[in-house]
C-alpha atoms as a PDB file:
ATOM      1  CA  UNK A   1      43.341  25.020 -31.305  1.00  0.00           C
ATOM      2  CA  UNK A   2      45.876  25.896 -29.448  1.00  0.00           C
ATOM      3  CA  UNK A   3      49.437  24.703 -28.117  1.00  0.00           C
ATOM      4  CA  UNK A   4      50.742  24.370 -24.298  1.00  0.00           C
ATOM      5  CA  UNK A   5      53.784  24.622 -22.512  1.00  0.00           C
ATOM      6  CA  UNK A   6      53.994  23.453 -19.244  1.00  0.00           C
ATOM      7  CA  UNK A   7      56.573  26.278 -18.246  1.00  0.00           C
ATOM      8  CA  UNK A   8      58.199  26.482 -15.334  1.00  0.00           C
ATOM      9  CA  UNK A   9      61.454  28.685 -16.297  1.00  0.00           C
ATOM     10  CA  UNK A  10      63.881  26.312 -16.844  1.00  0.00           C
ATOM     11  CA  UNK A  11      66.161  26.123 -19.899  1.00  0.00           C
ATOM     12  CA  UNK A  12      64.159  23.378 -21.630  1.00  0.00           C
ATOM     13  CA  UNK A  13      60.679  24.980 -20.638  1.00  0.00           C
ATOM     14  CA  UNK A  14      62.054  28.179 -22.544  1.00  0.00           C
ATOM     15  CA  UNK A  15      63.439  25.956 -24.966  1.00  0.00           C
ATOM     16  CA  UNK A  16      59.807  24.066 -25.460  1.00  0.00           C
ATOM     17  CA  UNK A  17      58.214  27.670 -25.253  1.00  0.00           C
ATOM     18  CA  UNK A  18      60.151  28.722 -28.465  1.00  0.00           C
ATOM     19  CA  UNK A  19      59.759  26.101 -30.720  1.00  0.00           C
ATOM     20  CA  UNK A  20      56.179  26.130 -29.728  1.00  0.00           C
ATOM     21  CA  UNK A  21      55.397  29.349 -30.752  1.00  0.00           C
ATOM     22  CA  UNK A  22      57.437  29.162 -33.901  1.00  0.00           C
ATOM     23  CA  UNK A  23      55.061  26.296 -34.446  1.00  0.00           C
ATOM     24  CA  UNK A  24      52.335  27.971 -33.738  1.00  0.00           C
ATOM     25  CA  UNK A  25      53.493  30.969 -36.188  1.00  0.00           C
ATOM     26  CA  UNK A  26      53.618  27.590 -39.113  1.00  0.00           C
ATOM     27  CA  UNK A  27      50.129  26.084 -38.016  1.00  0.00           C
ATOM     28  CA  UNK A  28      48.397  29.435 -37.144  1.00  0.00           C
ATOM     29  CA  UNK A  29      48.115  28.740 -33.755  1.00  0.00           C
ATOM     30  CA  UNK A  30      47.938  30.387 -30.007  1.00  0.00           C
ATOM     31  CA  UNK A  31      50.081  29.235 -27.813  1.00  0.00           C
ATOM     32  CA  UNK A  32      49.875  28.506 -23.590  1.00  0.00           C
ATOM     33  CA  UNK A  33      52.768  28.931 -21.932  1.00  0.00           C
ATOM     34  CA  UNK A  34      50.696  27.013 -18.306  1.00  0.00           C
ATOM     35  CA  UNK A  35      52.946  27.741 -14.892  1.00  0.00           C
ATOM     36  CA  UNK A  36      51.945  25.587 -11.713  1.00  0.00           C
ATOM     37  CA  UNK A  37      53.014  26.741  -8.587  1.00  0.00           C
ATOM     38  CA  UNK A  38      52.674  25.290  -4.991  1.00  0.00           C
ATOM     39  CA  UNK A  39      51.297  28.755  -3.107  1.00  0.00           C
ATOM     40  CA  UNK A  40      53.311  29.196  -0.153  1.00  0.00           C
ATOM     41  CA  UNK A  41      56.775  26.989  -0.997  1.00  0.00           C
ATOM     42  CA  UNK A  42      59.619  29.206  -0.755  1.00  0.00           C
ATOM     43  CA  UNK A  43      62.107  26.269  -0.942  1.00  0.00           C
ATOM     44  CA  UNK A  44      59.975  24.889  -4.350  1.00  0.00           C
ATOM     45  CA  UNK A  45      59.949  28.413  -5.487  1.00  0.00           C
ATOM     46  CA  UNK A  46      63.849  29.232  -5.018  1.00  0.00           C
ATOM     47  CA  UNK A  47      64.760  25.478  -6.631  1.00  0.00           C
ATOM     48  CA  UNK A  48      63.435  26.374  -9.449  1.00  0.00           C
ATOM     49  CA  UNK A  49      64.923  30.641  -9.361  1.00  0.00           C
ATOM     50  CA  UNK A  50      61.826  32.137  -9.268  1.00  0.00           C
ATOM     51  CA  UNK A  51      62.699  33.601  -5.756  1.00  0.00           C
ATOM     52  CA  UNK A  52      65.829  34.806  -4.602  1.00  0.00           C
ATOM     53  CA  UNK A  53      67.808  33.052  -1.845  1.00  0.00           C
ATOM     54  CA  UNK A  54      66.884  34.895   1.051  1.00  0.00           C
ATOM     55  CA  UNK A  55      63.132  35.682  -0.317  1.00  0.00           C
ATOM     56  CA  UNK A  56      60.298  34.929   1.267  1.00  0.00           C
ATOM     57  CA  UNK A  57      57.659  33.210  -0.859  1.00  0.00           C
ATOM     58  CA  UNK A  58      54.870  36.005  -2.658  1.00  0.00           C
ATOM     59  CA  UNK A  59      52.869  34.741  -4.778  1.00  0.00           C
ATOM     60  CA  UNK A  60      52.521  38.098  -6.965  1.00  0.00           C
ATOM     61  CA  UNK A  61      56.244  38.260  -6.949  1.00  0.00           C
ATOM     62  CA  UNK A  62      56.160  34.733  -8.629  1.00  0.00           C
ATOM     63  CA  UNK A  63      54.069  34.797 -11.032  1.00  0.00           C
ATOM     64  CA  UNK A  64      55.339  38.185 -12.515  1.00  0.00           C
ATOM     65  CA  UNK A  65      58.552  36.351 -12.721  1.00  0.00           C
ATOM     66  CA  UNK A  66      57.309  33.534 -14.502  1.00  0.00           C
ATOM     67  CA  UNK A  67      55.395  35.947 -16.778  1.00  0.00           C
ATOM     68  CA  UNK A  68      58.177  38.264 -17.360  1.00  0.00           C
ATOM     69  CA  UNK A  69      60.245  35.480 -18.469  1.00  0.00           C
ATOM     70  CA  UNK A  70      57.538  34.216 -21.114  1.00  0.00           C
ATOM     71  CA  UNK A  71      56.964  37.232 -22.817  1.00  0.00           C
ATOM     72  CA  UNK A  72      60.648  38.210 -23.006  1.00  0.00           C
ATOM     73  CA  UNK A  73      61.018  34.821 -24.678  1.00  0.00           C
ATOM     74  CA  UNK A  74      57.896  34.819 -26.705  1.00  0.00           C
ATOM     75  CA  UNK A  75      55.711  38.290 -26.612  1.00  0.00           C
ATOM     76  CA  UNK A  76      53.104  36.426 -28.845  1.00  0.00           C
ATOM     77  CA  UNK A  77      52.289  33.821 -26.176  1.00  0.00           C
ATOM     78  CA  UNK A  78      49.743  33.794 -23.791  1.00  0.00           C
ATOM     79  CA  UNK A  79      50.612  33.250 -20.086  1.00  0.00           C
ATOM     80  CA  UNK A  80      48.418  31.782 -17.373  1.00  0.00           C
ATOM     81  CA  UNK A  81      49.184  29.969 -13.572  1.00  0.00           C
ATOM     82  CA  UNK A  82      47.566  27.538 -11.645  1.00  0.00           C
ATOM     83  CA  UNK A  83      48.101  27.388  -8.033  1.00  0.00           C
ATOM     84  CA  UNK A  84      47.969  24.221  -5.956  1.00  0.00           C
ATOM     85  CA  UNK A  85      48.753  23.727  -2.632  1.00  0.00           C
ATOM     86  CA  UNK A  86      51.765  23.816  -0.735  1.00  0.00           C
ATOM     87  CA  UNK A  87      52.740  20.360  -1.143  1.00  0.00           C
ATOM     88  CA  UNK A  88      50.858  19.306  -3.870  1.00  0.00           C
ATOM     89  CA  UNK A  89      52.849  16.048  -5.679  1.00  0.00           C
ATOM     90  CA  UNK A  90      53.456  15.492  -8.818  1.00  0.00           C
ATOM     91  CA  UNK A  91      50.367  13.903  -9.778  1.00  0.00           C
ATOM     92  CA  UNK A  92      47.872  17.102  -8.577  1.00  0.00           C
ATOM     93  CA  UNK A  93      50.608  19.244 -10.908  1.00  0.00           C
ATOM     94  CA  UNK A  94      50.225  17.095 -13.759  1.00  0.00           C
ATOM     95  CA  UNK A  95      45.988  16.507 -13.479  1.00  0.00           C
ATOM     96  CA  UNK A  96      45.962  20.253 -13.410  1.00  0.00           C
ATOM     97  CA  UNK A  97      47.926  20.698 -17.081  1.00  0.00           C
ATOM     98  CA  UNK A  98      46.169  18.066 -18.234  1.00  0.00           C
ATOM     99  CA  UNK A  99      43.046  19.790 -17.361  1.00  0.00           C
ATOM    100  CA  UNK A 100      43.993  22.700 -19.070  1.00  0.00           C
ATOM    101  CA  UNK A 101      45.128  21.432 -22.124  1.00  0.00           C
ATOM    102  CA  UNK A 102      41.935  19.709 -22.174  1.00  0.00           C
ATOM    103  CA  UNK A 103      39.798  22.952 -21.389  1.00  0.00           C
ATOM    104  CA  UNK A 104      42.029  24.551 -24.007  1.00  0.00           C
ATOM    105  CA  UNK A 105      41.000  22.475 -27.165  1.00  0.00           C
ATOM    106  CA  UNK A 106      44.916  21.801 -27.073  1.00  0.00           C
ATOM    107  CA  UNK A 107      46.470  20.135 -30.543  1.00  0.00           C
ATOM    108  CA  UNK A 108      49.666  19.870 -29.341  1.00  0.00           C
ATOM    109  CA  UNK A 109      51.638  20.060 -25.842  1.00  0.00           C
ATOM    110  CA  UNK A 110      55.491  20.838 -25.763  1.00  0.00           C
ATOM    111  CA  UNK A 111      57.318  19.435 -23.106  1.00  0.00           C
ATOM    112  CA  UNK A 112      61.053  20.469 -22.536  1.00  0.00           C
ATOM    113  CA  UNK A 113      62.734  17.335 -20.613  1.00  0.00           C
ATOM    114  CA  UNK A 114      66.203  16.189 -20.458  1.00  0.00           C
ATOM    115  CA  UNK A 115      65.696  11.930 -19.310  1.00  0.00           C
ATOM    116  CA  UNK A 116      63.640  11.698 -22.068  1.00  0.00           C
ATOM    117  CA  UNK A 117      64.488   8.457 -23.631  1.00  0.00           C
ATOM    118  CA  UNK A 118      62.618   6.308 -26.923  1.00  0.00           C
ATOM    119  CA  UNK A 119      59.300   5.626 -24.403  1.00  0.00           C
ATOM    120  CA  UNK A 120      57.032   8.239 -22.887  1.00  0.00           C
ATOM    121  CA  UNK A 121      57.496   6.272 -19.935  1.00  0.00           C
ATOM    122  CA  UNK A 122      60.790   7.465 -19.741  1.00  0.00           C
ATOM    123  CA  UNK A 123      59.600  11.530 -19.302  1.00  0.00           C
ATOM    124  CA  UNK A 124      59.834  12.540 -15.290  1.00  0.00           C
ATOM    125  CA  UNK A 125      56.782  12.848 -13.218  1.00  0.00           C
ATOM    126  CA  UNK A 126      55.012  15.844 -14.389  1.00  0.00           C
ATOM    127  CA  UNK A 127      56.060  15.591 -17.975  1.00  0.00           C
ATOM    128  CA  UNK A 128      55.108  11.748 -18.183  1.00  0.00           C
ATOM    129  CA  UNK A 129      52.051  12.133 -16.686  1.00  0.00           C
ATOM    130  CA  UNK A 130      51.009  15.220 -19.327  1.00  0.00           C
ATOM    131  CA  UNK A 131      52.512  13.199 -22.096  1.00  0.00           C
ATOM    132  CA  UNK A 132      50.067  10.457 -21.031  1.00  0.00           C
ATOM    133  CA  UNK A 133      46.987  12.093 -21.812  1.00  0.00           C
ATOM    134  CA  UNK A 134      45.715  11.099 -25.263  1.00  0.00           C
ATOM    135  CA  UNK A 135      43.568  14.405 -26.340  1.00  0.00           C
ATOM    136  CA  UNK A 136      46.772  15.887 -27.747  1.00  0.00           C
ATOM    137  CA  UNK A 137      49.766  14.973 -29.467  1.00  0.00           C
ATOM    138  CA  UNK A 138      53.072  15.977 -27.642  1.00  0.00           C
ATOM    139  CA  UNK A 139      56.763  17.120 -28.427  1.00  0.00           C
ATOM    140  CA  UNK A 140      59.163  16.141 -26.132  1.00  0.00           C
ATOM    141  CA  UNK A 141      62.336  19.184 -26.065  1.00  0.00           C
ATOM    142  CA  UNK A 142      65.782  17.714 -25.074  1.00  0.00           C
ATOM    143  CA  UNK A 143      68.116  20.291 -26.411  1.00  0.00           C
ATOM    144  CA  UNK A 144      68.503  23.175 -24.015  1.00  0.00           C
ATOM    145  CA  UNK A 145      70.455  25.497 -26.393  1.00  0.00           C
ATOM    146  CA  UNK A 146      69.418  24.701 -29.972  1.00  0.00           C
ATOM    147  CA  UNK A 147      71.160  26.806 -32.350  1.00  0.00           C
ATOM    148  CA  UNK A 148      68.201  28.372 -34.680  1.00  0.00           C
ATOM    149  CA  UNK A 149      66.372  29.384 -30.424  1.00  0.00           C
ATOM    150  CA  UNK A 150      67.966  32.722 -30.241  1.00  0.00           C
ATOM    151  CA  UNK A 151      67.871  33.373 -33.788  1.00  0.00           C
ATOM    152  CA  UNK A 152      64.049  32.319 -33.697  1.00  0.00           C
ATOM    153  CA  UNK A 153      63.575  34.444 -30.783  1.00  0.00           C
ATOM    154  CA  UNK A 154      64.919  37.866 -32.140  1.00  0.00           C
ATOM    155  CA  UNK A 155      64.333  37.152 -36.288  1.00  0.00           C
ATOM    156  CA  UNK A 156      60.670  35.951 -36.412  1.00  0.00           C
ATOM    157  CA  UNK A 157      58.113  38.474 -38.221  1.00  0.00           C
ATOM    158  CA  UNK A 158      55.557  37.008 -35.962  1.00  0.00           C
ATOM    159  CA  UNK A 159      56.424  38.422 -32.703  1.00  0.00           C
ATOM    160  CA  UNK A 160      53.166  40.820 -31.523  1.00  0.00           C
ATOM    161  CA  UNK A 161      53.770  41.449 -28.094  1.00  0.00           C
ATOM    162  CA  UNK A 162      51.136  40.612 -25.584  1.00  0.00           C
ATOM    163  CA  UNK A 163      50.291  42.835 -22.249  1.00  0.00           C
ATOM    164  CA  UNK A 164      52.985  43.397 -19.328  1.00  0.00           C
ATOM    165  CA  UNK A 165      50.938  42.633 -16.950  1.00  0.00           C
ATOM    166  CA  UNK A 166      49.273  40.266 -15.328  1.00  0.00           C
ATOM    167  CA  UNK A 167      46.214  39.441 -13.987  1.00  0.00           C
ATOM    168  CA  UNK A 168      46.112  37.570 -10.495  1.00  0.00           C
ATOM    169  CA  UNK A 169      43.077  35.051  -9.699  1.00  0.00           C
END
């Protein structure tokens, strides 16, 4: 089995990635960090940091971002992308992590979201719509900054570094 996190770079997705994997280190699990990106959006892409301000939109250059920021969080976790196009909505995003954590025998997805309220419902867009699926259970992340995330990070005896590289489709 294994456990997903739709990641893409914020403070809760890093938040989500940690306590999945320290989950995963409990349940003897693998865990997904799963990055979508619209190919070709450089306003999309530099929203969300992943290019700089003046960029212009690679799709190499993004994904090693996104991977560099996964394994520096969690060297144990496995990275992959999906690409979609340009101006995919919401909806495409969200069908494609659902596929995955479907194709993934997923237990558990971790979602990091801040307007998450006492209903699924509540979750945005992507995250409701990944939440919805009922092959997996799911774990909603609110706190950006949780005290035990850095100590996690740098203390746990489970951290075996994957590759540092990548592998485009």
């Amino acid at each position: 089995m294994t456990l997903v996190v739709p990641f893409d770079g914020s403070e809760l997705a890093e938040a989500a990635l940690v306590r999945a994997t320290e989950f995963g280190n409990v349940f003897d699990e693998d865990v997904l960090a799963a990055s979508v990106i619209p190919k070709g959006n450089g306003e999309y892409a530099r929203e969300r940091g992943w290019i700089g301000p003046d960029n212009e939109f690679d799709l190499n250059a993004v994904i090693s971002t996104l991977h560099k920021q996964v394994t520096e969080l969690c060297p144990s976790a496995d990275f992959r992308h999906i690409v979609v196009g340009r101006s995919a909505p919401s909806g495409t995003i969200a069908g494609r992590l659902r596929k995955m954590a479907r194709n993934e025998d997923t237990s558990m997805v971790f979602i990091g979201s801040e307007n998450a309220g006492h209903l699924v419902a509540a979750v945005g867009s992507v995250g409701g719509a990944v939440a919805t699926d009922g092959s997996y259970d799911v774990v909603i992340v609110r706190d950006r900054t949780p005290a035990k995330i850095a100590k996690l990070r740098n203390a746990s005896p489970h951290r075996k570094p994957k590759s540092e590289f990548y592998l485009p489709e």
